[in-house]
C-alpha atoms as a PDB file:
ATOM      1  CA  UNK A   1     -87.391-120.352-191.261  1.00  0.00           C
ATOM      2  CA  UNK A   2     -89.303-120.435-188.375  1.00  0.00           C
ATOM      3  CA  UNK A   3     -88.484-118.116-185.032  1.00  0.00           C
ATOM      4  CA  UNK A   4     -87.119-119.608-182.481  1.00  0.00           C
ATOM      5  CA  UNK A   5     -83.748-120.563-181.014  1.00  0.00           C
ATOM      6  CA  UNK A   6     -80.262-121.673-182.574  1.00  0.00           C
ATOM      7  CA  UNK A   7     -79.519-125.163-183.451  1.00  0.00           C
ATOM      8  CA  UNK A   8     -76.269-126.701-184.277  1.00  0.00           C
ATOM      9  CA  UNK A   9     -76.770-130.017-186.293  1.00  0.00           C
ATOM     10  CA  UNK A  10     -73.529-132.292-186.831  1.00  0.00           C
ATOM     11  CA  UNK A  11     -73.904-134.746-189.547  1.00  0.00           C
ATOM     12  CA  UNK A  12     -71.001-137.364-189.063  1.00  0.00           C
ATOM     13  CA  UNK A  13     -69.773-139.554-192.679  1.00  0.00           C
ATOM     14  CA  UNK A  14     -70.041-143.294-192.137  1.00  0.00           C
ATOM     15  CA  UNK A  15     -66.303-143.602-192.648  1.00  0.00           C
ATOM     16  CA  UNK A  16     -63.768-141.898-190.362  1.00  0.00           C
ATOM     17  CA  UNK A  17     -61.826-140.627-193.343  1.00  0.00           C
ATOM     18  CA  UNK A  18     -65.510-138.888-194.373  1.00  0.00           C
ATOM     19  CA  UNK A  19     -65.898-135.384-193.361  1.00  0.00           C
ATOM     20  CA  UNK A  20     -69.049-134.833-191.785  1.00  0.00           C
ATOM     21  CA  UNK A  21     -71.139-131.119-191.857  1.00  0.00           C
ATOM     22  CA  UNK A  22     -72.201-128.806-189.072  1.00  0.00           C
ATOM     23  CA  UNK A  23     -75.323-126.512-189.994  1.00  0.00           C
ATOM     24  CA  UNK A  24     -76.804-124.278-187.699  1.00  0.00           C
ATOM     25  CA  UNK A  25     -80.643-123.585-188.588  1.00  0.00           C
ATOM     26  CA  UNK A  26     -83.485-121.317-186.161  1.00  0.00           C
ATOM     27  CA  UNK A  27     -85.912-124.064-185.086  1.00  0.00           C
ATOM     28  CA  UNK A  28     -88.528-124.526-182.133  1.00  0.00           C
ATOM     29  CA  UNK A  29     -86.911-127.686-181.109  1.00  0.00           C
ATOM     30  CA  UNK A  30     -84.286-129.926-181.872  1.00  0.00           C
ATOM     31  CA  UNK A  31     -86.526-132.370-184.254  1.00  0.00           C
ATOM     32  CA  UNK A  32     -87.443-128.895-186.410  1.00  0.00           C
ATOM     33  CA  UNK A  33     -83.933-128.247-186.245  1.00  0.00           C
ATOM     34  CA  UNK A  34     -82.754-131.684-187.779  1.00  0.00           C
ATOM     35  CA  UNK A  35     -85.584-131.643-190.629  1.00  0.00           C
ATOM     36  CA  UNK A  36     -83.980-128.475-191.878  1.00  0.00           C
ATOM     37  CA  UNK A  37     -80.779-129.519-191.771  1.00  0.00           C
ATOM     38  CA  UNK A  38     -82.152-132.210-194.043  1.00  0.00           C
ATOM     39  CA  UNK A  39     -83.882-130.110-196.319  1.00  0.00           C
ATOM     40  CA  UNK A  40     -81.463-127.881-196.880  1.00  0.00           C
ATOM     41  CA  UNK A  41     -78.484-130.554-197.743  1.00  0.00           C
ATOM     42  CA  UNK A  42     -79.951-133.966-198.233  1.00  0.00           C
ATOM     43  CA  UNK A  43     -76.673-135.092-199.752  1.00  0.00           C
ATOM     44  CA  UNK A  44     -75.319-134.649-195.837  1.00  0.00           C
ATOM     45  CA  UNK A  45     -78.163-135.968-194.820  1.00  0.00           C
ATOM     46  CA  UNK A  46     -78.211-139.284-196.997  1.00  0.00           C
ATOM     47  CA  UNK A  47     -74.531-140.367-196.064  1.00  0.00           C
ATOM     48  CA  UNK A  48     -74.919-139.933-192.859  1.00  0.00           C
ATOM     49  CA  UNK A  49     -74.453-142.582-190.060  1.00  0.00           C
ATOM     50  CA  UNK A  50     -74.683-140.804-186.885  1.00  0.00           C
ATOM     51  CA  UNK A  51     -75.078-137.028-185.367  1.00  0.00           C
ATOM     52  CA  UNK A  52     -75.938-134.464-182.761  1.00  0.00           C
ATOM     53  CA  UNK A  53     -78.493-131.838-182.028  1.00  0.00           C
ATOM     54  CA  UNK A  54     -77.520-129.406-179.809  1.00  0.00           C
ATOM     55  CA  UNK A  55     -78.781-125.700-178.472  1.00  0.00           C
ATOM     56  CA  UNK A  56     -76.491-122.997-179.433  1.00  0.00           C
ATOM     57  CA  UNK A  57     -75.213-120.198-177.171  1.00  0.00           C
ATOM     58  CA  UNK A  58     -73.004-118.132-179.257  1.00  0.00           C
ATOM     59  CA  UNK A  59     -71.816-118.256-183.128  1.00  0.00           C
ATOM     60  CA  UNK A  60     -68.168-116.742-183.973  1.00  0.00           C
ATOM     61  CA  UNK A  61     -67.611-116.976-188.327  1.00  0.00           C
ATOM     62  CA  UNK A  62     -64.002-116.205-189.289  1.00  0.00           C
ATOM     63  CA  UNK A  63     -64.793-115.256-192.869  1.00  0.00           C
ATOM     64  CA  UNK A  64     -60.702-115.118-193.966  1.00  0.00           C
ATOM     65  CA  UNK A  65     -60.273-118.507-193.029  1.00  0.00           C
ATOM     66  CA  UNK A  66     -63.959-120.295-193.353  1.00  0.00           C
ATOM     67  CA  UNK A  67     -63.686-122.001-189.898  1.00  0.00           C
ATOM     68  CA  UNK A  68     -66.008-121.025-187.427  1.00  0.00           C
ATOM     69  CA  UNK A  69     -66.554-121.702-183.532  1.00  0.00           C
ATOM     70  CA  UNK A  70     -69.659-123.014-182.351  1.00  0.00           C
ATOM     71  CA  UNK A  71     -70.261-123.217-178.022  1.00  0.00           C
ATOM     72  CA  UNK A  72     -73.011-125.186-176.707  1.00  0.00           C
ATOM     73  CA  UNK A  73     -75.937-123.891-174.668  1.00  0.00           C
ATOM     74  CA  UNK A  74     -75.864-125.752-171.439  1.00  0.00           C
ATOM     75  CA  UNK A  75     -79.304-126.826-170.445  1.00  0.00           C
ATOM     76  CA  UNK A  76     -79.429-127.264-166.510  1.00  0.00           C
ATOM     77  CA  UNK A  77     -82.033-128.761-164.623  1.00  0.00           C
ATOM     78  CA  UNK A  78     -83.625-126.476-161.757  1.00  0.00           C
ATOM     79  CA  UNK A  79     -83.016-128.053-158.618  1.00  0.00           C
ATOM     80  CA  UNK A  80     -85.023-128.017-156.238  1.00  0.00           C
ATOM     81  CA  UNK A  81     -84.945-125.890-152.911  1.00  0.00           C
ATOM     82  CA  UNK A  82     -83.700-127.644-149.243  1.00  0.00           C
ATOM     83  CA  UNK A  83     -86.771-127.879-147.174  1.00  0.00           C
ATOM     84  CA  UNK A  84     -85.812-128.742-143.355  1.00  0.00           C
ATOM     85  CA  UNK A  85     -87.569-131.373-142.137  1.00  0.00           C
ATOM     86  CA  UNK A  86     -88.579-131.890-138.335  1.00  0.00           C
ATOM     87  CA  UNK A  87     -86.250-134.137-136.310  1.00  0.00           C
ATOM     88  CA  UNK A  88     -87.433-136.137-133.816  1.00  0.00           C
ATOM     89  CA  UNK A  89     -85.970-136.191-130.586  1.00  0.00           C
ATOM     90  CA  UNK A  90     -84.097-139.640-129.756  1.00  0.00           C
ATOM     91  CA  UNK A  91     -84.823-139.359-126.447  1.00  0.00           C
ATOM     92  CA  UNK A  92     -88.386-138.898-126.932  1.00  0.00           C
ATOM     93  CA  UNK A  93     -88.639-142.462-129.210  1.00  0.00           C
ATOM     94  CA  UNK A  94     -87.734-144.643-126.483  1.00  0.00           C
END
């Protein structure tokens, strides 16, 4: 696998009484990240119908019970800074 960051790819059934899989894979980006998934269970891969790709912020495995919790990274977009802008004076215009 390649270095990178944590991917969680969900693989939904095409039935709603099909379970679907979750794999989390290291990729570069989220397209790596869904090829591996693919390669590494095409039998997921090959049923399904829809899915997600997702950055993943932190992994918790309860190995007693098999479950597992899975929070997404949020990806924010920087905005941009307030720059004040000159007002003109209304009495000025006239």
């Amino acid at each position: 696998m390649s270095k990178g960051e944590m991917w969680c790819v969900e693989m939904n059934g095409r039935w709603e009484r099909d379970l679907g899989a979750c794999v989390v894979v290291s990729a570069k980006d989220a397209f790596e990240a869904y090829s591996e998934a693919r390669r590494l269970y095409p039998e997921h891969g090959e049923r399904c119908k829809s899915g997600h790709v997702y950055p993943v912020a932190h992994i918790e495995i309860d190995w007693d019970s098999g479950r597992t919790l899975v929070k997404r990274l949020r990806v924010r977009i920087p905005i941009k800074p307030l720059t004040p802008t000159p007002i003109k004076n209304r009495t000025e215009e006239k």
